[in-house]
C-alpha atoms as a PDB file:
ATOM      1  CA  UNK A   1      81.871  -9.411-128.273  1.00  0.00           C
ATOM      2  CA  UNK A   2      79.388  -6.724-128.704  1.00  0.00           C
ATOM      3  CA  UNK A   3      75.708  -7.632-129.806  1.00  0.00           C
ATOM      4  CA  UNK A   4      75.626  -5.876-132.908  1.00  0.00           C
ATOM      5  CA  UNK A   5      79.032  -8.155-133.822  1.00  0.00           C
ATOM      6  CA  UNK A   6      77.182 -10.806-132.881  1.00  0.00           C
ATOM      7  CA  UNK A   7      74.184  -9.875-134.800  1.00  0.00           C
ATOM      8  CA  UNK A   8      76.138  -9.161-137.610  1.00  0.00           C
ATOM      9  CA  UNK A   9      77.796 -12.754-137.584  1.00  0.00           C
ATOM     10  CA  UNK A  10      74.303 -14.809-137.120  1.00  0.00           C
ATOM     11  CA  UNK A  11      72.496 -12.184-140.034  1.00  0.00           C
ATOM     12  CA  UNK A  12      73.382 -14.506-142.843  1.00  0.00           C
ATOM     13  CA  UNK A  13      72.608 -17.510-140.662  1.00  0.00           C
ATOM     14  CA  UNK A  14      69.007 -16.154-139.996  1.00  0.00           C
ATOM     15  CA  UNK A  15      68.216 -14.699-143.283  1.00  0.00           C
ATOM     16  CA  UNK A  16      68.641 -18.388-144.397  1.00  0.00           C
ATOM     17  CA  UNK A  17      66.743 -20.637-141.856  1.00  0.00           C
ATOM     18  CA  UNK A  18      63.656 -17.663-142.355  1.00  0.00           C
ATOM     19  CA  UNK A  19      64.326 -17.780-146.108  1.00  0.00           C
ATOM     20  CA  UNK A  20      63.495 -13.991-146.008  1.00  0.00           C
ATOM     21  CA  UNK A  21      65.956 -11.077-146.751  1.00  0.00           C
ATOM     22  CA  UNK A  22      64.692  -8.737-144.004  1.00  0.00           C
ATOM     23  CA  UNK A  23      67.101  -6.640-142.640  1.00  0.00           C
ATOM     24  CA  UNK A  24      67.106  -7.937-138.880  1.00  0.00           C
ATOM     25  CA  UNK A  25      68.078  -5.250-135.695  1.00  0.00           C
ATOM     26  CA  UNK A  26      68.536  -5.816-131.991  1.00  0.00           C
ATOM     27  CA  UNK A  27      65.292  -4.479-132.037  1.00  0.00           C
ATOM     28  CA  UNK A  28      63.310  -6.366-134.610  1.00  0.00           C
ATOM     29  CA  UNK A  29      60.780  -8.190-133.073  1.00  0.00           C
ATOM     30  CA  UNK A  30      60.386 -12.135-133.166  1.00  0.00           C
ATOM     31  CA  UNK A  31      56.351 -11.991-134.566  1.00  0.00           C
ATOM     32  CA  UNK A  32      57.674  -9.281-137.065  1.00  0.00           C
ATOM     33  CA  UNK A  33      59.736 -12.034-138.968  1.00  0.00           C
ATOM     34  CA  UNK A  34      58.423 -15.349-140.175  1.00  0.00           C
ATOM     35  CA  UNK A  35      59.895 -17.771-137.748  1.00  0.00           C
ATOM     36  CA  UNK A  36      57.809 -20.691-136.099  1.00  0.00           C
ATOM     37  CA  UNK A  37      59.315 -22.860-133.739  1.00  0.00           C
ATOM     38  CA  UNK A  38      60.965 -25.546-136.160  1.00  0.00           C
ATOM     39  CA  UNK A  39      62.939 -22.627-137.550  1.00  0.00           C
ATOM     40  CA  UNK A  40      63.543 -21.473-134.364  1.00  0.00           C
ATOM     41  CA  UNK A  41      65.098 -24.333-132.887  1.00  0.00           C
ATOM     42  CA  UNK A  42      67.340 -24.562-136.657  1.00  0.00           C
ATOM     43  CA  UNK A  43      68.643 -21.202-135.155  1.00  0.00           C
ATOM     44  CA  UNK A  44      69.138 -22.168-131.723  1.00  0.00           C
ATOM     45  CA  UNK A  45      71.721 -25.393-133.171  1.00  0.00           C
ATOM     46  CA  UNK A  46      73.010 -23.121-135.727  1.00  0.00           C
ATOM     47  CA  UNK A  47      74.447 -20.822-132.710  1.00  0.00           C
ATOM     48  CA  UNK A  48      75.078 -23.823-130.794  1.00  0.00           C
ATOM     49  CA  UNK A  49      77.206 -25.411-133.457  1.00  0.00           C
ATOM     50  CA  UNK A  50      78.812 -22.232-134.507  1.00  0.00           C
ATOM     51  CA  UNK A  51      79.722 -20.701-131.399  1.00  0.00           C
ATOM     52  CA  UNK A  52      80.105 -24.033-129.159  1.00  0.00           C
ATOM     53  CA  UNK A  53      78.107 -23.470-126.741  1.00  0.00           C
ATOM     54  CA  UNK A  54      75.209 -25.556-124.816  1.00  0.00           C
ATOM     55  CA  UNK A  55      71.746 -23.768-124.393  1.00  0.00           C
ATOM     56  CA  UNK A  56      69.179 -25.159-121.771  1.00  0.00           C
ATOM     57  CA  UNK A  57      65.719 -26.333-121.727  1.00  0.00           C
ATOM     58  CA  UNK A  58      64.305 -22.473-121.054  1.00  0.00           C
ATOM     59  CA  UNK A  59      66.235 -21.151-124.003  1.00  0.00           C
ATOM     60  CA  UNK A  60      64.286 -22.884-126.528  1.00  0.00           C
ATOM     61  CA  UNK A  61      61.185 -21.583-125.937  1.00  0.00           C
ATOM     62  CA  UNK A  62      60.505 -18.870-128.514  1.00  0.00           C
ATOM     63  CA  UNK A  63      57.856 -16.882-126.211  1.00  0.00           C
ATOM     64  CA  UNK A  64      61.057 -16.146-123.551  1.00  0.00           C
ATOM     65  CA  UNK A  65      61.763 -13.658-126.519  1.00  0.00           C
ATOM     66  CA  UNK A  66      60.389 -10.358-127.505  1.00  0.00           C
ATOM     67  CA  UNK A  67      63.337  -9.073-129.923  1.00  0.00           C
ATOM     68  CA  UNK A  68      66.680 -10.395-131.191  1.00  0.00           C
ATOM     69  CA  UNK A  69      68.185  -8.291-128.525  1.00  0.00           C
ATOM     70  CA  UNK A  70      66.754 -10.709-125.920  1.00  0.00           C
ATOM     71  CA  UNK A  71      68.070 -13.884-127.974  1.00  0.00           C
ATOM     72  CA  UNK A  72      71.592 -12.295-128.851  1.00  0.00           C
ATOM     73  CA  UNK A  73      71.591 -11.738-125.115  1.00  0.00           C
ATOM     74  CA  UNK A  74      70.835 -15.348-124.250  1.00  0.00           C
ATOM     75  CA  UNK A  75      73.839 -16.150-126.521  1.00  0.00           C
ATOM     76  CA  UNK A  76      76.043 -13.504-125.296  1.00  0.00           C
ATOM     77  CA  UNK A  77      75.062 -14.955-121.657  1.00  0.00           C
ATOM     78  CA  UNK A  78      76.136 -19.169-122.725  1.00  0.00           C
ATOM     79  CA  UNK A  79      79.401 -17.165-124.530  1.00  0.00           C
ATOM     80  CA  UNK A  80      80.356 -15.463-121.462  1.00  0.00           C
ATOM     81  CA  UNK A  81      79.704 -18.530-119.143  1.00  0.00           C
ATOM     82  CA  UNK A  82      81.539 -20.336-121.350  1.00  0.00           C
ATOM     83  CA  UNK A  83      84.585 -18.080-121.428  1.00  0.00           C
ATOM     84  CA  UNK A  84      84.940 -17.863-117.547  1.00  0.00           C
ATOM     85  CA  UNK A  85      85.111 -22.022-117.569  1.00  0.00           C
END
């Protein structure tokens, strides 16, 4: 899957938990968008639940992540590990 797929699939599922219809790009930045750690952690299960897959510890730390690039990455990473089980 590519990470603009991916984006494209989790878009709906951010513009809800941020309740804000910004358009969101790989390269949007995380303090550009109105997301505080409750919120982020709704998004973190929301991928979890959606894509079953089991983040760690270091992924739910919202300051490992500059853009959405980095956190489609981490998700892209948990999908690929997952695959290769």
């Amino acid at each position: 899957m590519l990470k603009e797929d991916l984006l494209a699939t989790l878009s709906p599922y951010i513009t809800e938990i941020i309740q804000n219809n910004i358009v969101i790009s790989l390269s949007t930045k995380f303090e550009t968008v109105d997301i505080d750690s409750l919120k982020f952690i709704s998004l973190i299960v929301q991928c979890e639940e959606l894509f079953n897959i089991e983040t760690n510890d270091e992924d739910l730390v919202i300051n490992n992540y500059n853009t959405f690039d980095d956190f489609i990455s981490m998700i892209l990473r948990h999908l690929n590990n997952k695959n290769q089980l």
